[in-house]
Protein backbone atom coordinates (compact mmCIF):
# COMPACT_ATOMS: atom_id res chain seq x y z
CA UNK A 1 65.58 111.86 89.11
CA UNK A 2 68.69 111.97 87.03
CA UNK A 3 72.65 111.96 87.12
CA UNK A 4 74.33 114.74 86.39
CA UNK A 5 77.73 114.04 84.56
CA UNK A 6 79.32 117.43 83.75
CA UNK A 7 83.05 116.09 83.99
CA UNK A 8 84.22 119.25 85.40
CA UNK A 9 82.18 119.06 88.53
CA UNK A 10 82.77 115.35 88.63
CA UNK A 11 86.83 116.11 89.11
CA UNK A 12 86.06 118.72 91.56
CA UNK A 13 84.73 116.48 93.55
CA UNK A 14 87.19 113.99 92.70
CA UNK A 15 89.36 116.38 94.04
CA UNK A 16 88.04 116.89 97.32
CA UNK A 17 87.69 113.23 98.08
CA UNK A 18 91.77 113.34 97.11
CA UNK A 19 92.11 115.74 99.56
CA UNK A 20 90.40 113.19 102.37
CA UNK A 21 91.62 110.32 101.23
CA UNK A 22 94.57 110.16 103.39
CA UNK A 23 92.92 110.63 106.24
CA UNK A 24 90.23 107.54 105.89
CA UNK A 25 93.20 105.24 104.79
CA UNK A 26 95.55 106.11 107.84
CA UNK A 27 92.24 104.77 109.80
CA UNK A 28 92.11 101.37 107.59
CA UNK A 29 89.49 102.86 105.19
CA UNK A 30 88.92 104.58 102.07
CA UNK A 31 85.71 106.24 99.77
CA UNK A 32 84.51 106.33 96.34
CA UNK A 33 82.44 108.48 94.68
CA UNK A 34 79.17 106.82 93.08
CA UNK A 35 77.41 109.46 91.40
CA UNK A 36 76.18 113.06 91.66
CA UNK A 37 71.97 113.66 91.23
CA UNK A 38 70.64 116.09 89.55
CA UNK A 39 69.22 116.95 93.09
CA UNK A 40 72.84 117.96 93.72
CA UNK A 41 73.08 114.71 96.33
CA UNK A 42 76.66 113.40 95.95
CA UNK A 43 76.35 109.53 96.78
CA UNK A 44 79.52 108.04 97.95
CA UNK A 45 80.59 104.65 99.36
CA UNK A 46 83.05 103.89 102.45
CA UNK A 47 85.00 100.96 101.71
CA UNK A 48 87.20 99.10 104.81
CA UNK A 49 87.31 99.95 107.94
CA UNK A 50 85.22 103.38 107.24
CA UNK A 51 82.06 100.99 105.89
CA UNK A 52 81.51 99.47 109.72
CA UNK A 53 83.21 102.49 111.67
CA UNK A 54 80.58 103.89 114.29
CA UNK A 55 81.57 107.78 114.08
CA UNK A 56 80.99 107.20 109.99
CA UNK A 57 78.14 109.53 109.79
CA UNK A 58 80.49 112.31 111.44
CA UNK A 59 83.22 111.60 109.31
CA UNK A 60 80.71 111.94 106.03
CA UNK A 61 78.85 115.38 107.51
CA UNK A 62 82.42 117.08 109.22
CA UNK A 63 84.50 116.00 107.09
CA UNK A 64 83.63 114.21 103.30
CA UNK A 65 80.65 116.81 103.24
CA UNK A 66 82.31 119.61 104.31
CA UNK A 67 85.41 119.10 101.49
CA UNK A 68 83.10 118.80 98.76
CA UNK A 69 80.79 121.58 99.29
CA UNK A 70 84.05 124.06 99.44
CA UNK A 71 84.33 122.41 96.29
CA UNK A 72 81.30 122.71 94.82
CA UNK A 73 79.24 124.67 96.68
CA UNK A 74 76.11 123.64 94.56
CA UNK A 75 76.24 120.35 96.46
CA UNK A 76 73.44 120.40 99.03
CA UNK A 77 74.40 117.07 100.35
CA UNK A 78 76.80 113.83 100.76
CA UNK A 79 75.00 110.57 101.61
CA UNK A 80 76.86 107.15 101.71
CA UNK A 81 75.03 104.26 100.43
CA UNK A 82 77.19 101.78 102.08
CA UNK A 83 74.30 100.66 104.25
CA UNK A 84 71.52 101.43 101.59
């Protein structure tokens, strides 16, 4: 399994977590993106209040997933690996 690193789809999804961003940190939290797998699995992490919030997995499947596939619709899924 590898990492896929093509910088243009990297700052698309850069993008789209800019585009969430402001929502997590008006609820005390924030995300960063970790890496994208060749599998097309973007791994993220939810830092602050997001890392221990109990509706996380919603936010990451209705929200985070939902930016970055209308980003890159390639992306099959968005896992966090906070609790990995």
């Amino acid at each position: 399994m590898g990492i896929i690193t093509d910088q243009t789809i990297i700052d698309k999804i850069e993008g789209a977590l800019t585009e969430i961003r402001p929502f997590l940190e008006a609820d005390g939290g924030d995300i960063n993106f970790i890496e994208l797998t060749d599998e097309w699995v973007v791994k993220v992490k939810l830092l602050g209040a997001c890392s221990s919030c109990t509706v996380s997995m919603m936010t990451m499947k209705s929200g985070v997933e939902q930016v970055i596939k209308r980003a890159v619709p390639e992306v099959k899924e968005v896992i966090d690996i906070t609790s990995l």
